[in-house]
Every structure is written in structure tokens, then in C-alpha cells.
Protein backbone atom coordinates (compact mmCIF):
# COMPACT_ATOMS: atom_id res chain seq x y z
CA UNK A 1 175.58 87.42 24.90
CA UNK A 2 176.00 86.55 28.48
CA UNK A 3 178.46 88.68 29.73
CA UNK A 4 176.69 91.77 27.94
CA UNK A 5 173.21 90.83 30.05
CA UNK A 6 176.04 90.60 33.25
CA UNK A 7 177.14 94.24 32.31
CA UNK A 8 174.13 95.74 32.12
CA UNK A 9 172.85 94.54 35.54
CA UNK A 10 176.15 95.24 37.10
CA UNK A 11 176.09 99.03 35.54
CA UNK A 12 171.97 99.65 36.41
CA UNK A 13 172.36 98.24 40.09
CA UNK A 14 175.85 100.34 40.33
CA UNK A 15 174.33 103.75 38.78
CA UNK A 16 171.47 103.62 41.69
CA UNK A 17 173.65 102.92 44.50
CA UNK A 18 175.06 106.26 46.31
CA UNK A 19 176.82 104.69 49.52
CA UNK A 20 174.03 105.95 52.20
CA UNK A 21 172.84 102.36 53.04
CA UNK A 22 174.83 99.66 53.90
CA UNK A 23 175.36 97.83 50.56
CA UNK A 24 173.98 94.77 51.61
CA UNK A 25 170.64 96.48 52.70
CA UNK A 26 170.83 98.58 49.76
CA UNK A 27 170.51 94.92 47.40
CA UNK A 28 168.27 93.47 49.51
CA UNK A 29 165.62 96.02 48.78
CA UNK A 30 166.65 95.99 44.95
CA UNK A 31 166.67 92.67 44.04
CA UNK A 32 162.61 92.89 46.15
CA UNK A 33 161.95 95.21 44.07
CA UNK A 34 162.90 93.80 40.80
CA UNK A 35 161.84 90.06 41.24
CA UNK A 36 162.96 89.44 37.51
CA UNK A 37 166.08 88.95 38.52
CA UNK A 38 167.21 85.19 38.61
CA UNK A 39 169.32 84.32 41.55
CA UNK A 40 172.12 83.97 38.80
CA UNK A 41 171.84 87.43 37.98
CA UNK A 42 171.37 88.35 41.81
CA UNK A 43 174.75 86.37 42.73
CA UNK A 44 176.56 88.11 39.99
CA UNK A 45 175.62 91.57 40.71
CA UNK A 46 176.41 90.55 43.94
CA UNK A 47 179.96 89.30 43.50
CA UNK A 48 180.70 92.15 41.17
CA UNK A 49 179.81 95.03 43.43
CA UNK A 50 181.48 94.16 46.36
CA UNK A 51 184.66 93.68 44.07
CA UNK A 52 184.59 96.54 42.53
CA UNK A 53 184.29 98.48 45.88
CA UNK A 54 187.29 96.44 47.31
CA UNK A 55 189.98 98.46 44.92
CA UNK A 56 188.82 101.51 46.77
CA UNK A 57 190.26 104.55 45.44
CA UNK A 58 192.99 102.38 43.06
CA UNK A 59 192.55 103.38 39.58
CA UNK A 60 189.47 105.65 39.51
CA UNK A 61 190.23 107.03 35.99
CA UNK A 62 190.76 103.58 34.68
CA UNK A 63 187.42 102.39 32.86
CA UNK A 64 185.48 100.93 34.75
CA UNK A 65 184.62 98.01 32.88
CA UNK A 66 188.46 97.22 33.03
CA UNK A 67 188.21 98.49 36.91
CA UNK A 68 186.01 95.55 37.34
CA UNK A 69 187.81 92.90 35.73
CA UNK A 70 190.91 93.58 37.77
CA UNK A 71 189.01 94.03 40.92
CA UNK A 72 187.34 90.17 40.19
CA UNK A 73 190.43 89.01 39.24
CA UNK A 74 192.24 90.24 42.57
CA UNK A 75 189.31 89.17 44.68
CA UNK A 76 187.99 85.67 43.72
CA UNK A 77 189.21 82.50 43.10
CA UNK A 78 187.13 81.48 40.34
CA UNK A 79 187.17 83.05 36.77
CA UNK A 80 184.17 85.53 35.81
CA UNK A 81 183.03 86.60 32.18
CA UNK A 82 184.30 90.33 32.65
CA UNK A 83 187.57 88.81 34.02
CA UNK A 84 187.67 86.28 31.00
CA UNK A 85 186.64 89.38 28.32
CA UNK A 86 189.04 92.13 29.46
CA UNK A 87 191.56 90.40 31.58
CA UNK A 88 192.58 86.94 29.25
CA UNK A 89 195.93 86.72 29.84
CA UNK A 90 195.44 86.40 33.67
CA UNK A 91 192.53 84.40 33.69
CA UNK A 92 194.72 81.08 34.31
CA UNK A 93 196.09 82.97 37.54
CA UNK A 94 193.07 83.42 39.09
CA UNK A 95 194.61 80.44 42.21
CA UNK A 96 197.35 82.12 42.70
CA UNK A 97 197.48 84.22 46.21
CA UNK A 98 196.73 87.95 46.71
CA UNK A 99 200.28 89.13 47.03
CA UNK A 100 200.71 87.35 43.63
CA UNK A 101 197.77 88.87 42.03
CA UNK A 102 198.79 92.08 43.20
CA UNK A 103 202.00 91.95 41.46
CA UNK A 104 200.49 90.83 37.49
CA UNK A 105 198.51 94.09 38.22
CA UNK A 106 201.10 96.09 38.84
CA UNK A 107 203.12 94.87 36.31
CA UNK A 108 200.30 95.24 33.70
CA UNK A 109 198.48 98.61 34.61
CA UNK A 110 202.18 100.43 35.86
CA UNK A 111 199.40 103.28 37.24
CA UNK A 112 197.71 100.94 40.04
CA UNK A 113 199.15 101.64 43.58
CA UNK A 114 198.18 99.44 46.40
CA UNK A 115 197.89 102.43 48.72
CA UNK A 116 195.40 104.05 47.07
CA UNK A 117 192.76 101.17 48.01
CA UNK A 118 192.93 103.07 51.28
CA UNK A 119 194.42 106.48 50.48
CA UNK A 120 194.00 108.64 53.59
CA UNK A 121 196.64 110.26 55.25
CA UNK A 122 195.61 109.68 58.68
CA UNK A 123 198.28 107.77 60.33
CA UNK A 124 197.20 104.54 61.35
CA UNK A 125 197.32 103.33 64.84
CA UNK A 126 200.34 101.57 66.21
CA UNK A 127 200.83 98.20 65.62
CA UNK A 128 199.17 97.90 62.02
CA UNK A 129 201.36 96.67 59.16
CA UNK A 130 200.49 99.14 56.70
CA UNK A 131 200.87 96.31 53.36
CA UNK A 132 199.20 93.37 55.25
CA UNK A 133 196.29 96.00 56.26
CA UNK A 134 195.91 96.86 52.52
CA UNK A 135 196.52 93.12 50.85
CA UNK A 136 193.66 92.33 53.46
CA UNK A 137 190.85 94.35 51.56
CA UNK A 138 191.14 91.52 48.58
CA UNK A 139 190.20 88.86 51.12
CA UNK A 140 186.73 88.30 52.13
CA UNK A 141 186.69 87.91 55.79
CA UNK A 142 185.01 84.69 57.94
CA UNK A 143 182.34 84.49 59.72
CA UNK A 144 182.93 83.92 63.64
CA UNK A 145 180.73 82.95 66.46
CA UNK A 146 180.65 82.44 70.09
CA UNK A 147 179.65 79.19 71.95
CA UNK A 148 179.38 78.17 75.06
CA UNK A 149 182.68 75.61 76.09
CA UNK A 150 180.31 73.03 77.06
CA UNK A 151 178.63 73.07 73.50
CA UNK A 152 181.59 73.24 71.51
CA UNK A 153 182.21 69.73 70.11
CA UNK A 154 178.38 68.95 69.54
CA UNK A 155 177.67 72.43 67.49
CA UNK A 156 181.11 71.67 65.86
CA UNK A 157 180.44 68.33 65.02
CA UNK A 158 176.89 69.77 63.17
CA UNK A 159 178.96 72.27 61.01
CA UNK A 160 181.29 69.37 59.74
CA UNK A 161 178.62 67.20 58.85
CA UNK A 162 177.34 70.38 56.60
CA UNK A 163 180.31 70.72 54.84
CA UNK A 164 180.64 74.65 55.93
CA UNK A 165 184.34 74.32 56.00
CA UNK A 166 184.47 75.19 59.89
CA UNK A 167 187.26 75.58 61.73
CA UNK A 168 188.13 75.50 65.38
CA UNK A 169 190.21 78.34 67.06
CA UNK A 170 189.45 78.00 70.73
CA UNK A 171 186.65 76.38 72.56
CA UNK A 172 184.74 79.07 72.58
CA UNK A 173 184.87 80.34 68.99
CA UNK A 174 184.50 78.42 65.55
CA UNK A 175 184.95 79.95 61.75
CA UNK A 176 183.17 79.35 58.49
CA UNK A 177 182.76 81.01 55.35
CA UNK A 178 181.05 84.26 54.97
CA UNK A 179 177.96 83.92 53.67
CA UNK A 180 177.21 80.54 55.84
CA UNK A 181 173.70 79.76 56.64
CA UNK A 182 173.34 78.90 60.39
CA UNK A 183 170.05 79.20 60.98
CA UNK A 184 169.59 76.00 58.54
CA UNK A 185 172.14 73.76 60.33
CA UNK A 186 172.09 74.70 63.82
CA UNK A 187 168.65 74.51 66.11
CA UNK A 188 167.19 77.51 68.24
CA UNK A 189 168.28 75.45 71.74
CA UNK A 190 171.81 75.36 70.59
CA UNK A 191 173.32 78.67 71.68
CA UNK A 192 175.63 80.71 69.90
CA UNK A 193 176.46 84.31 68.96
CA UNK A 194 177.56 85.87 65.40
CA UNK A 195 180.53 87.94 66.87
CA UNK A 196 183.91 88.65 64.74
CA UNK A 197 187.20 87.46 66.49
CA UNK A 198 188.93 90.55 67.55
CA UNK A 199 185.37 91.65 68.72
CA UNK A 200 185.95 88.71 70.83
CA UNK A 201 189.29 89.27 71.69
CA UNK A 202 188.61 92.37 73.80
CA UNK A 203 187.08 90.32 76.33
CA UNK A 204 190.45 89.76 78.06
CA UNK A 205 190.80 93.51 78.82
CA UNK A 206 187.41 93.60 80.97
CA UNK A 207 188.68 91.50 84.01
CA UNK A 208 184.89 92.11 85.66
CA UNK A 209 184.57 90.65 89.27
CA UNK A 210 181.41 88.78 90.77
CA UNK A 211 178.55 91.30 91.87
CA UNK A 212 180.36 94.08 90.11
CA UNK A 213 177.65 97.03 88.25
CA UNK A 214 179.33 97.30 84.65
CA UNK A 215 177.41 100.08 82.17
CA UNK A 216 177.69 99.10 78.30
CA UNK A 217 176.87 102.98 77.33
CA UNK A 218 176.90 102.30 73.64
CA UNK A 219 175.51 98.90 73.78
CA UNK A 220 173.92 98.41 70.74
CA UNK A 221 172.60 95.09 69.92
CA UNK A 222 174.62 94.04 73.19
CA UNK A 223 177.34 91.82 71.82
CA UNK A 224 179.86 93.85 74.36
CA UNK A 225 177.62 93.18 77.11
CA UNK A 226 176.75 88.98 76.48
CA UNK A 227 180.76 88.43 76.25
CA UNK A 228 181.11 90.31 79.77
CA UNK A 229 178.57 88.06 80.81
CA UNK A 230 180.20 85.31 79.44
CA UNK A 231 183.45 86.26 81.35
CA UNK A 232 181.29 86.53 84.94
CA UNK A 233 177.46 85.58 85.01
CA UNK A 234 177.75 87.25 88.90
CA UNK A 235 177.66 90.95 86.82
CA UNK A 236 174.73 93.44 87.27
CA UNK A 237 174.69 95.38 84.18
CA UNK A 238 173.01 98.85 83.20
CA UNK A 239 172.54 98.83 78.96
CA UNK A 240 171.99 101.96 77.21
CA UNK A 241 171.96 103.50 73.81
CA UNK A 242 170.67 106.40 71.83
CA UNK A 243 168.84 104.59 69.58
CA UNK A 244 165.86 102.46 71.00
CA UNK A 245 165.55 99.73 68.37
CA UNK A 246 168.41 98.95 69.21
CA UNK A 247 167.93 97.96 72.83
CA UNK A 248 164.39 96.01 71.15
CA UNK A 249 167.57 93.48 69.54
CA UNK A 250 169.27 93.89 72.40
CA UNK A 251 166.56 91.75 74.63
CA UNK A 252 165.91 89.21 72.22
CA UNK A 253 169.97 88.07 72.52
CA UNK A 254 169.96 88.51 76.25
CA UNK A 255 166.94 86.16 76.03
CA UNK A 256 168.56 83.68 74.00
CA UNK A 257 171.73 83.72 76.02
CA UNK A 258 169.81 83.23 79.27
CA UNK A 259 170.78 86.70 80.71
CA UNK A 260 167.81 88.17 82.51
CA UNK A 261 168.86 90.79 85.31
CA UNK A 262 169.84 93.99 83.61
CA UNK A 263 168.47 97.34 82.99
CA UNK A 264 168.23 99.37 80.09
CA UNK A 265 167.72 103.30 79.24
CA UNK A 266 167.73 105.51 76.02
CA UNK A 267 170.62 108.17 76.45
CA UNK A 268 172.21 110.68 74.65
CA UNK A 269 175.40 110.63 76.03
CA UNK A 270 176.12 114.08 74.73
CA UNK A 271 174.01 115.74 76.49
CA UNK A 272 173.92 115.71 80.36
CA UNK A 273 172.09 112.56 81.74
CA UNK A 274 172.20 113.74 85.36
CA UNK A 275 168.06 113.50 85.66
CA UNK A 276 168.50 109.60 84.72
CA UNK A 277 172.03 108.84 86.52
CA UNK A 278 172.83 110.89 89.33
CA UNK A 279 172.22 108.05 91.61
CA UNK A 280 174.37 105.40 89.91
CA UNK A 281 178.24 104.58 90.25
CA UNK A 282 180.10 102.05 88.45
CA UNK A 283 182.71 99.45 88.71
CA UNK A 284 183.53 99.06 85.31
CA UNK A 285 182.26 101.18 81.98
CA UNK A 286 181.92 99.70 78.35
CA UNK A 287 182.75 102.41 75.82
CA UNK A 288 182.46 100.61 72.08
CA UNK A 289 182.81 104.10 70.65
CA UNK A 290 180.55 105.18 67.21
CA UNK A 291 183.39 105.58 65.00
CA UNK A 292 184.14 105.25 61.56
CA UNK A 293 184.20 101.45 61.40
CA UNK A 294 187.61 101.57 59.38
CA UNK A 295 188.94 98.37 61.24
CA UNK A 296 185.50 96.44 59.44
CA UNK A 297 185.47 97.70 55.56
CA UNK A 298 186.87 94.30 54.94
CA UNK A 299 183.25 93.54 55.23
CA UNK A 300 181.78 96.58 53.95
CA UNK A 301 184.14 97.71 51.00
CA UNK A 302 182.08 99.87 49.52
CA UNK A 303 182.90 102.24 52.43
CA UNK A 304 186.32 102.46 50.72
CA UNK A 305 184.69 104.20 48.10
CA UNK A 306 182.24 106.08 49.53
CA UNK A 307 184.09 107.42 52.99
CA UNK A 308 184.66 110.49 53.52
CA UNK A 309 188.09 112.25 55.30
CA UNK A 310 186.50 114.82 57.12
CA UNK A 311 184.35 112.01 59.22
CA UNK A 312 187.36 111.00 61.11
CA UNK A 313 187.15 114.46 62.99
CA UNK A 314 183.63 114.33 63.47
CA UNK A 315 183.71 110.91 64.95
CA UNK A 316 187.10 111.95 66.58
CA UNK A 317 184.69 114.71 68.61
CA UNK A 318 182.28 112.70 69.69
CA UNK A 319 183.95 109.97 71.32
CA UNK A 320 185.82 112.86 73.39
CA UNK A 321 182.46 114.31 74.07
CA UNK A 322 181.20 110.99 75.34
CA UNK A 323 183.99 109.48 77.03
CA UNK A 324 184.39 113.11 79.03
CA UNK A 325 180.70 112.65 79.99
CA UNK A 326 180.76 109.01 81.11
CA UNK A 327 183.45 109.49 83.08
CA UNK A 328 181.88 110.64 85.89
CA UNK A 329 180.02 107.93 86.62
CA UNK A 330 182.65 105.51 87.20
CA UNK A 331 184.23 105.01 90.97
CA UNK A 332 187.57 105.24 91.83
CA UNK A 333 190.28 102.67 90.62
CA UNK A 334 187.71 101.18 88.39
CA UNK A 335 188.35 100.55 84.43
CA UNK A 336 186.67 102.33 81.88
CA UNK A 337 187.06 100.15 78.29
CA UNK A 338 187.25 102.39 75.39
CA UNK A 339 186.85 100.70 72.32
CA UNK A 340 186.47 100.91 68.42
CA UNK A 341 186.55 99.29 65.56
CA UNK A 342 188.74 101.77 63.61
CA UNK A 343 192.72 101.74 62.46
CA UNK A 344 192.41 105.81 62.66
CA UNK A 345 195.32 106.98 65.13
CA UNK A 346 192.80 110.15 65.61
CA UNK A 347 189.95 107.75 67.12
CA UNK A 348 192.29 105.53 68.92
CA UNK A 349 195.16 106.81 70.92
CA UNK A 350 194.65 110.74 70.44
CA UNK A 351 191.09 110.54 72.00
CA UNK A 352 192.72 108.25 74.93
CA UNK A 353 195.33 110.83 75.40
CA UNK A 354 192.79 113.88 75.59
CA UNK A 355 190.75 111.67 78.07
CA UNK A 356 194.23 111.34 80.09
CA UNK A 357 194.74 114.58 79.97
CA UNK A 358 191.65 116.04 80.57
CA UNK A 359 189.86 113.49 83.20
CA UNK A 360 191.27 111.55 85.90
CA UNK A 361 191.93 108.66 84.27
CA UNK A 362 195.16 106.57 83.75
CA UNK A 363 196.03 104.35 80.99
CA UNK A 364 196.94 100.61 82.54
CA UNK A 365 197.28 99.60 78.61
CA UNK A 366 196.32 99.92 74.84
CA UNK A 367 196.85 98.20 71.99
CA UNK A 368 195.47 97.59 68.36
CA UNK A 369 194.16 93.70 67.75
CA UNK A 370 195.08 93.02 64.18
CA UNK A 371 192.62 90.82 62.58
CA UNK A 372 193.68 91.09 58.86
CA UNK A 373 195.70 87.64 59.00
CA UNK A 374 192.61 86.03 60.39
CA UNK A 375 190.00 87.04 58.00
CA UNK A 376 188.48 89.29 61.21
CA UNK A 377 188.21 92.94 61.72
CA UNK A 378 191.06 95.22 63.29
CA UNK A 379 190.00 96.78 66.32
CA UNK A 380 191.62 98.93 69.14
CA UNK A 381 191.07 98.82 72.86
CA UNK A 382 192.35 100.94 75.51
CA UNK A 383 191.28 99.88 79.49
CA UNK A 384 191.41 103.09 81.62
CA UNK A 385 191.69 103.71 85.66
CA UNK A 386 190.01 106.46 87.26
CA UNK A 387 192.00 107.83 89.92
């Protein structure tokens, strides 16, 4: 039967997967390495994972075959064997809205609690509705990018004639379906930037001025650093990053976004950098903090399954270790951004109020950006004065 070959693949790609890759690396190499899989079977195993992982910690001792069915059912808008099998009663409420869903599976399995999708007792940061947050893991988020004003109606006009299902929320930013294919629609001279909303968002807190030296210290793959330059083309710009590779991406999107006057170094910014920076003094420092990425497991559920408490202290450590070392190298009266991409109070406002207390730095304002009734990430964003 069908639905037994669709158990089978779910349970065999499921029993080799332990949470150390990213699960959509982790299928990428599967699926390579078994090629007998049919892209039906790849789709499904596909669909079914990343449901599963979206109950989180709900229901762990139910069976998982069961787990599953409730997890598609909550998750998708179209009805699934395993749904169909163990679930028939609901399978004609598979439209119906999350909040909606949520209550059938209460009222059928009494034992499922919405807050144990996310069940850790860290508080979260201020300004996140607890229910919305947790109603949000059942919805896959959108895909957002970044264009250039002028570009706007011409890429948008592209998207429509594709049928993506685009949608417009300010000149500068469009939506579409996860999952969209852009490279197949839109041409390599048309500009634009995969970057999530509230990523986006935190642009307004940089307020850079022409000719001013900014340092992204944790740049990345530089998606900070092209929406500061977005905000003022006048910026010189210092890029850094422990990890090298990632500074190789990094010039390939400065290339395509037609920024050309930066530098770049490989730091550690735990350790003391004095040898490579004694010389330099900033007008404005980027701090997108490592963290736990709490704000994103929207997009990467299985992190919901696989995360571990006792990472919220390490990464609560070394964003103090890194924003005390940065520090220095930022003039007077001159913002440092600290950001993340986590709802942990721990990364958020405690490590802003042992920088405050420990540096001199003053807090001009903070805030959480909820994205969870967009279909984009929650992130939170502090902007700093040195005294």
C-alpha cells in the first residue's frame, strides 16, 4: 500500500537524522545519496519531517505514527495518507485555521499542551505574545527579499506573471511562498537580496551618516552590512568574522549589490584583536550576535526538538564576551547595534544590561520585532551609546 511505502521512508530518513546539521542540508545529502527515491517520495519525506519537528516537545510519549498525523494535520492545508489513516475524523478540517486546528487536538488527545511545542522556562523577551509566538510554529513562514525602490514594479511585475503568489509590503521588500524558485524567474542583472522582514526591519535603528566607518563584527554572509549600505552608499565599512568562508559569500553579494570599498579580516572576537585593530575607531558597530536562533525555528523546527536548555547560557556568555571586547573600538557618542535573532530574555535584554553596567555604554532604545503575524522571524535589537 501507499501509505505503508510513505511510512517506511518517513521512519528510515527520521531514524538517521540526529539534529547536528541543519535539516535541510541533512536531506539534501540523503536524498544524493539514495537516488531511488522519486521526487514523490522526496516531497513526502520532506513535508513529513518538518511537521513532525513543528510539535516540538508536544506529546513525545504519544506514538509517533499518531504524532505525525496530528502534526500534518495542524501544519498543512491539504490532506496526507497518515493524516487520512490515523486522523479520519479531522481529515475534512484540514482548511480550517491554526487556532481551530489547535482546538480538535486538544479536544481529542486531552494530553497535548500548546506550550510544550516550546517548553523552556526561559522567560521570553518583552513584547512577545506568548500564544501567538507558539500558534506561529504551525505556520510555514514566507520568503522575503530586498530590492532596490527603483526596481520594484518591474521585478514585481515578473513574480505576478509566475504565479508565485507575491505580495507587496513596501517598495523595498516583496513576499512569496517558501520554497519559491527565484533564480528561474528573475535574471542575474535584476538585483535583489533573500533577507527575512524583521531582518529588514532593523535597518531603522542604524541611522549611519555619509563618510561614517561602520564595523559589521559578526558579518557573516553580509546581509547586515548590504542593508546599511542600502540606508547610506557614502559608508566605509570594515567586515569581519571568525569563520573565513564566510567572508568568500560575503564578496560575491557585495559584488552583486555593486558595493566595492570595504575591508575584511578573520577575527576571533574573544580573544584580544589589538595586533589587527589598535589603529581603528568607529562611528557605528554592527553586533548580529551568534545566538541560539530561537526567533527563526519557524524555519528550522527541528531545532524545537533537538535544542538544548543549557545553550542559552553558553550563547548568553559569549555575546557578553564579545560585546565587552568590541566595545572599545567604538568612539564616543557613537551607536553600537546589538542584535539577535532569539526570543530568549537571557540573550536579549540581560546581556544589554551587563554591557550597561559593565562598559560605558547607554541604552537610547530596545525592543523585540515580532514577526510571527507576518510569516517572518522574531528578532531583538538594542542600539547603544558609548559615553
Amino acid at each position: 500500500m501507499k501509505i505503508e511505502h510513505q511510512i517506511r521512508s518517513f521512519e528510515q530518513v527520521f531514524s538517521k537524522y540526529d539534529g547536528v546539521l541543519p535539516l535541510h542540508r541533512f536531506l539534501f545529502t540523503y536524498f544524493k545519496q539514495h537516488k531511488g527515491m522519486g521526487s514523490s517520495d522526496r516531497r513526502w519525506v520532506s513535508r513529513y519531517l518538518y511537521s513532525y519537528f513543528r510539535l516540538g516537545q508536544a506529546l513525545k510519549k504519544e506514538d509517533p505514527l499518531m504524532r505525525l498525523a496530528i502534526a500534518d494535520f495542524l501544519c498543512n492545508q491539504t490532506v496526507s495518507l497518515v493524516t487520512e489513516h490515523y486522523l479520519p475524523a479531522l481529515k475534512d478540517q484540514v482548511l480550517l485555521p491554526v487556532q481551530a486546528k489547535l482546538a480538535l487536538i486538544e479536544t481529542a488527545f486531552p494530553e497535548f499542551k500548546l506550550a510544550d511545542v516550546f517548553p523552556f522556562k526561559e522567560a521570553l523577551s518583552e513584547g512577545i505574545n506568548n500564544i501567538e509566538f507558539l500558534q506561529s510554529f504551525f505556520i510555514q513562514p514566507d520568503l522575503f527579499i530586498r530590492i532596490k525602490s527603483d526596481d520594484h514594479q518591474r521585478i514585481f511585475d515578473l513574480l505576478v506573471k509566475a504565479e508565485t503568489g507575491v505580495k507587496e509590503i513596501t517598495d523595498q521588500t516583496l513576499a512569496l511562498p517558501n520554497g519559491t524558485k527565484l533564480e528561474n524567474i528573475i535574471s542575474e542583472n535584476q538585483y535583489y537580496q533573500v533577507q527575512d522582514l524583521s531582518s529588514q526591519k532593523t535597518g531603522e535603528f542604524f541611522q549611519p551618516q555619509p563618510y561614517d566607518y561602520w564595523w559589521d563584527c559578526c558579518a557573516a554572509s553580509g546581509g547586515k552590512s548590504l542593508l546599511l549600505y542600502g540606508i547610506e552608499p557614502k559608508i566605509q565599512l570594515l567586515v569581519s568574522d571568525l569563520r573565513e568562508n564566510s567572508l568568500f559569500n560575503l564578496d560575491e553579494r557585495f559584488r552583486a549589490a555593486g558595493l566595492k570599498k570595504y575591508q575584511k579580516k578573520v577575527l576571533d572576537l574573544q580573544k584580544n584583536n589589538e595586533q589587527d585593530l589598535h589603529d581603528y575607531a568607529f562611528d557605528g558597530i554592527l553586533l548580529d550576535a551568534p545566538c541560539s536562533g530561537s526567533g527563526t525555528w519557524g524555519r528550522t523546527p527541528e531545532m524545537l526538538y533537538h535544542f538544548e536548555e543549557h545553550k542559552i547560557a553558553f550563547f548568553n556568555g559569549l555575546q557578553k564576551s564579545i560585546g565587552g571586547n568590541v566595545v572599545q573600538y567604538l568612539k564616543s557618542g557613537k551607536p553600537l547595534i546589538y542584535i539577535t535573532c532569539s526570543v530568549f530574555k537571557k540573550e536579549n535584554e540581560d546581556v544589554v544590561a551587563y554591557l550597561t553596567a559593565n562598559f560605558p555604554l547607554k541604552l537610547e532604545s530596545m525592543q523585540s520585532i515580532t514577526g510571527y503575524n507576518d510569516k517572518a522571524d522574531t528578532m531583538f535589537i538594542a542600539r547603544l551609546i558609548k559615553e
